[in-house]
N, C-alpha and C. Protein backbone atom coordinates (compact mmCIF):
# COMPACT_ATOMS: atom_id res chain seq x y z
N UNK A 1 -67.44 74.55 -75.11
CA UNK A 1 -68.69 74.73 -75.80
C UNK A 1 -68.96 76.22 -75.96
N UNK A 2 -69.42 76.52 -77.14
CA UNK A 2 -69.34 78.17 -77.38
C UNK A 2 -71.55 78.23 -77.13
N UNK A 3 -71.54 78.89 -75.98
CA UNK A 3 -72.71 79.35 -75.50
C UNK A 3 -73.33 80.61 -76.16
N UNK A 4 -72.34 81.44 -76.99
CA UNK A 4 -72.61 83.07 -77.23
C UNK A 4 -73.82 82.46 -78.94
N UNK A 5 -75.24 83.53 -78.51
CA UNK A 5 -75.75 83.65 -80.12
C UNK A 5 -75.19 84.38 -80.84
N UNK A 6 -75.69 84.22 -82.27
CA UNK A 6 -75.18 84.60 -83.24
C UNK A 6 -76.20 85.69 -83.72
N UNK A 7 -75.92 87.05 -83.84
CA UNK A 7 -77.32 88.10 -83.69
C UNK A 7 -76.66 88.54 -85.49
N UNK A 8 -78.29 88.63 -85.93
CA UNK A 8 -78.37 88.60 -87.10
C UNK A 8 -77.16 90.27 -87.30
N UNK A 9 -76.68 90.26 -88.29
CA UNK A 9 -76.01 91.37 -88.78
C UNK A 9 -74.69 91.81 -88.32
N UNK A 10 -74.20 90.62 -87.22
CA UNK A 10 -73.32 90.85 -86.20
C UNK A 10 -71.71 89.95 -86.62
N UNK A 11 -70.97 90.44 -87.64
CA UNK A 11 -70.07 89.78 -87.95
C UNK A 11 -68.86 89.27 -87.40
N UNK A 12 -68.89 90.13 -86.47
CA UNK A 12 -67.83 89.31 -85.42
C UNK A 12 -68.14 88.30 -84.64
N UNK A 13 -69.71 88.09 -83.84
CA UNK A 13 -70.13 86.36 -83.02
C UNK A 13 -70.17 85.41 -84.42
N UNK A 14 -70.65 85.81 -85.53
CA UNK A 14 -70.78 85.25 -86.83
C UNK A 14 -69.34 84.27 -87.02
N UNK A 15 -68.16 85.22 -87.23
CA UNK A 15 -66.89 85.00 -87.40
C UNK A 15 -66.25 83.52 -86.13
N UNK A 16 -66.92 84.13 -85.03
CA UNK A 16 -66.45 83.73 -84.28
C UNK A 16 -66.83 81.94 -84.00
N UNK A 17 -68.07 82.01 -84.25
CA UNK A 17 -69.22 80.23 -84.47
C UNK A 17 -68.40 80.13 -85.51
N UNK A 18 -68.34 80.43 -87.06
CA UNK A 18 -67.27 79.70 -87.71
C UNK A 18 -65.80 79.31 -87.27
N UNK A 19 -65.24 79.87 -86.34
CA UNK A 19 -63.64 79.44 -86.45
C UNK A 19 -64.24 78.36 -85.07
N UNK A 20 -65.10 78.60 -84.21
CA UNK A 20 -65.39 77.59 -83.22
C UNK A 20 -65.67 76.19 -84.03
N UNK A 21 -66.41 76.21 -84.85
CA UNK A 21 -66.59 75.26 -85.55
C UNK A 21 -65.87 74.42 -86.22
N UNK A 22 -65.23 75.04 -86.87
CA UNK A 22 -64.11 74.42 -87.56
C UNK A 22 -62.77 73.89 -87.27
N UNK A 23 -62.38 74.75 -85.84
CA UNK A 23 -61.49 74.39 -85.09
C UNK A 23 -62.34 72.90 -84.67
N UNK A 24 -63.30 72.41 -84.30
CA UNK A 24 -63.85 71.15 -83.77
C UNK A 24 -63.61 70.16 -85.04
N UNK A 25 -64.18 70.57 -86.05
CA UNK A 25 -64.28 69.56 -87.01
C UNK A 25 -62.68 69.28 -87.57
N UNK A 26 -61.65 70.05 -87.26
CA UNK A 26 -60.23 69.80 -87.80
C UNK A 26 -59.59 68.62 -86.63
N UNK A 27 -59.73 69.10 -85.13
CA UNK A 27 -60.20 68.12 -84.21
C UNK A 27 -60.22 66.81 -84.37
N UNK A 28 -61.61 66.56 -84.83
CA UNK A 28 -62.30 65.29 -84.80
C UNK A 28 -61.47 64.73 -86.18
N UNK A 29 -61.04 65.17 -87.21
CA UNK A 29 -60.30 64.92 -88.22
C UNK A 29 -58.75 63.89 -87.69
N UNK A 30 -58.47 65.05 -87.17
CA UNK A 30 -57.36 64.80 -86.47
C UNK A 30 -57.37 63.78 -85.82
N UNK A 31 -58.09 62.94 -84.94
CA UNK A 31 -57.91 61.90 -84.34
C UNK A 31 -58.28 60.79 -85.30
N UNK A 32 -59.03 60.64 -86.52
CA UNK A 32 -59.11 59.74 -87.09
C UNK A 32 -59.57 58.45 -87.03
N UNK A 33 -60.81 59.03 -86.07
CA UNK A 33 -61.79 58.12 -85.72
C UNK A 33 -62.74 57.35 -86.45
N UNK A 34 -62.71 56.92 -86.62
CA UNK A 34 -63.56 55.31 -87.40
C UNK A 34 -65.62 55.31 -87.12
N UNK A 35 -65.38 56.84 -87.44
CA UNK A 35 -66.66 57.15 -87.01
C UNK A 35 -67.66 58.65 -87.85
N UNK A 36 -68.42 58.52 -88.52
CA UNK A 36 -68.82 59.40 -89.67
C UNK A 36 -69.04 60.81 -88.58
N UNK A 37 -68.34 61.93 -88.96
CA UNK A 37 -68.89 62.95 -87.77
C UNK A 37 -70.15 62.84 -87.61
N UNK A 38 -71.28 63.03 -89.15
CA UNK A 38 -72.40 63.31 -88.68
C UNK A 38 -73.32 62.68 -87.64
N UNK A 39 -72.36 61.51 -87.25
CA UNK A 39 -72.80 60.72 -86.26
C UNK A 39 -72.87 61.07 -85.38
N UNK A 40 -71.60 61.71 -84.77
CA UNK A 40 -71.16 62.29 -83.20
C UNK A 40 -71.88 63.79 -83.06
N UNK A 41 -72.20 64.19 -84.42
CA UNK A 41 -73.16 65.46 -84.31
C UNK A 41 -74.57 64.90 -84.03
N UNK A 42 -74.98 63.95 -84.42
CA UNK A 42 -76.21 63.25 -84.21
C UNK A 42 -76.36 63.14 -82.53
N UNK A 43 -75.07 62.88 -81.91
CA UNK A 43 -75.20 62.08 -80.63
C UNK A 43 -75.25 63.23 -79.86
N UNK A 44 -74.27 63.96 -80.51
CA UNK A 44 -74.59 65.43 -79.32
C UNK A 44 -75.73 65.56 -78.83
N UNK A 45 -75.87 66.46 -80.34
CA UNK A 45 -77.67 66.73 -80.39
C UNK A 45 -78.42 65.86 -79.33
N UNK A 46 -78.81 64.84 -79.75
CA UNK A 46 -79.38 63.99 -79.00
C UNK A 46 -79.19 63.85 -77.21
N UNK A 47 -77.84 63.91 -77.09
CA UNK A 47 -77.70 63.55 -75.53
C UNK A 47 -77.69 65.63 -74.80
N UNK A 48 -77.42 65.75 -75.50
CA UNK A 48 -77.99 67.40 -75.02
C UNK A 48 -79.26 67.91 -75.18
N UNK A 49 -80.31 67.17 -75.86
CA UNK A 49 -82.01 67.50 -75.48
C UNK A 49 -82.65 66.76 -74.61
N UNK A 50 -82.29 65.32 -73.93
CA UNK A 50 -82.90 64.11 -73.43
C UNK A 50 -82.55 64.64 -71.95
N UNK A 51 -83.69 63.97 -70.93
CA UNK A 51 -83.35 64.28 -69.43
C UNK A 51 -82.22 63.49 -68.96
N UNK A 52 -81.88 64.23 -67.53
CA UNK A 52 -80.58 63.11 -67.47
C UNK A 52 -80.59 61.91 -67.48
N UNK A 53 -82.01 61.37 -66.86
CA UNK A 53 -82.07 59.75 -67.22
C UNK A 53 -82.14 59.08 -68.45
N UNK A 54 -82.70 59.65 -69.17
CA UNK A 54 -82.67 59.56 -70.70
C UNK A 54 -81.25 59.21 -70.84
N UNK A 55 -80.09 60.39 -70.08
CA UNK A 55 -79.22 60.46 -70.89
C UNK A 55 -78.07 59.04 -70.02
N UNK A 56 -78.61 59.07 -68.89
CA UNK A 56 -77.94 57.44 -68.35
C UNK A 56 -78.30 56.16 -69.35
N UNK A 57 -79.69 56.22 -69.36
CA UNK A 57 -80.11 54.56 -69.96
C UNK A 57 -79.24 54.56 -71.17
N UNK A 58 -79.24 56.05 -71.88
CA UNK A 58 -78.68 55.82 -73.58
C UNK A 58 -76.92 55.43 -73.25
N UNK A 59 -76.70 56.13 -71.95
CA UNK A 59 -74.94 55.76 -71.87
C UNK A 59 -74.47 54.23 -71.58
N UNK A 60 -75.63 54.12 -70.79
CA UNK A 60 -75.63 52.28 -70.37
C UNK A 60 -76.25 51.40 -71.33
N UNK A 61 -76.94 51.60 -72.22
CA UNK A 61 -77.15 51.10 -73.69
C UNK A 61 -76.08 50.83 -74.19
N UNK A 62 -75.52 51.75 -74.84
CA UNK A 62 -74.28 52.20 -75.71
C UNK A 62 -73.14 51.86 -75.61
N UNK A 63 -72.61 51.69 -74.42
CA UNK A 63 -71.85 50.79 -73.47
C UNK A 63 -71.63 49.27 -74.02
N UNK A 64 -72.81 48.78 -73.69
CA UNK A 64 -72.93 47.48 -73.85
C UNK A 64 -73.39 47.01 -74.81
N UNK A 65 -73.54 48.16 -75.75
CA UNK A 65 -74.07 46.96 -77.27
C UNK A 65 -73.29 47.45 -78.32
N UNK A 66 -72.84 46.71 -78.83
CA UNK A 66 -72.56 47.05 -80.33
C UNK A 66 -72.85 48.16 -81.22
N UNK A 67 -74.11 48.02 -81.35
CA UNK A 67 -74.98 48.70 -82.79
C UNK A 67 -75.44 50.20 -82.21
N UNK A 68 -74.55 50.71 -82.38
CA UNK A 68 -74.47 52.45 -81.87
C UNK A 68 -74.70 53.41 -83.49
N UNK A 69 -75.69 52.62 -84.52
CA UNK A 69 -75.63 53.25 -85.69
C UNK A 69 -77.19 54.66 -85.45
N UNK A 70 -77.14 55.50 -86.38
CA UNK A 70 -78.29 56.36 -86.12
C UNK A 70 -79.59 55.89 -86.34
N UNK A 71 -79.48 54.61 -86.71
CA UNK A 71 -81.12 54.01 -86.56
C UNK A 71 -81.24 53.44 -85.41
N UNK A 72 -80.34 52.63 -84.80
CA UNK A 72 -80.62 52.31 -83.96
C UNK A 72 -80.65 53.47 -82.07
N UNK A 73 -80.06 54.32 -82.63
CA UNK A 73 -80.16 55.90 -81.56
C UNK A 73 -81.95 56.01 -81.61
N UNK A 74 -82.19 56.21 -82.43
CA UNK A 74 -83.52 56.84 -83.02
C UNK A 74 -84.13 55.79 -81.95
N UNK A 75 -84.14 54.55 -82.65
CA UNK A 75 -85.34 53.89 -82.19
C UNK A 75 -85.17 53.70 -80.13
N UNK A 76 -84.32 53.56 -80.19
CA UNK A 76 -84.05 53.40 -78.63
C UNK A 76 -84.84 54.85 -78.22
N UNK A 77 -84.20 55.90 -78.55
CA UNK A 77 -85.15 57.43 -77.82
C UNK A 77 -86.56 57.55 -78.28
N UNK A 78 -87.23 56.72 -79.28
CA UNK A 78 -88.62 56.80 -79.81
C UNK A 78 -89.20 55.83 -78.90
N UNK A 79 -88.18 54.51 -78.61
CA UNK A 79 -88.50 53.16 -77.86
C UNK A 79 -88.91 53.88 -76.33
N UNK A 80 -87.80 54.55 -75.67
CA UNK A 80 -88.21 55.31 -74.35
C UNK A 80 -89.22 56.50 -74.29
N UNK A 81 -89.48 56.80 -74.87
CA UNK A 81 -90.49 57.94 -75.09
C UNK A 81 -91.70 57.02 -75.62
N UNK A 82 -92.17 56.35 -76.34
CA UNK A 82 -93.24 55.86 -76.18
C UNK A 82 -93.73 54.91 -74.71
N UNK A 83 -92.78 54.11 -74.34
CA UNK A 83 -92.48 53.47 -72.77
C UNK A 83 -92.87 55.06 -71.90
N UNK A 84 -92.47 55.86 -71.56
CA UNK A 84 -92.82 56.42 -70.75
C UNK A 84 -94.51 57.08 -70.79
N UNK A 85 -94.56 57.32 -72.36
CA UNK A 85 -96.20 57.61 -72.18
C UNK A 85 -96.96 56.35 -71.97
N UNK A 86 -96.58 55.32 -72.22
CA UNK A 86 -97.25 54.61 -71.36
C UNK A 86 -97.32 53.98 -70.19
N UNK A 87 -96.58 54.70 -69.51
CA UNK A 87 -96.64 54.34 -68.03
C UNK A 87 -97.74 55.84 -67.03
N UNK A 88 -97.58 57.12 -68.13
CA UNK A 88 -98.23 58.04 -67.54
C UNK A 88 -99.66 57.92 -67.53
């Protein structure tokens, strides 16, 4: 995972997030997975902002069901996040 920002005017970290990038997406090409990237960019995202429990229930979800599409991501993290304000 490339941690370094990208500082405005700075063409070499600039340079550098592009070939990081692209080296990933040639990657994910490469294995020829049966799976739209913007999906697995969706999931990142997602499992890298949620707490870790967040990020258990969604792994033990996901696991066991089928329907791993981005509507159904959504509603499950909207589904737990409304559940928790109402328990507060």
């Amino acid at each position: 995972m490339l941690n370094a920002q990208v500082r405005n005017g700075d063409a070499s970290s600039l340079r550098q997030l592009i070939n990081h990038v692209s080296s990933h997406m040639n990657e994910l090409q490469a294995l020829s997975l049966n799976v739209p990237v913007q999906d697995l960019m969706l999931n990142n995202l997602m499992l890298a902002t949620i707490d870790p429990e967040m990020q258990r229930e969604w792994e033990l979800i996901t696991a066991s069901h089928a329907d791993t599409s981005n509507d159904c991501r959504i509603s499950y993290i909207l589904g737990i996040k409304k559940q928790s304000i109402r328990n507060t």
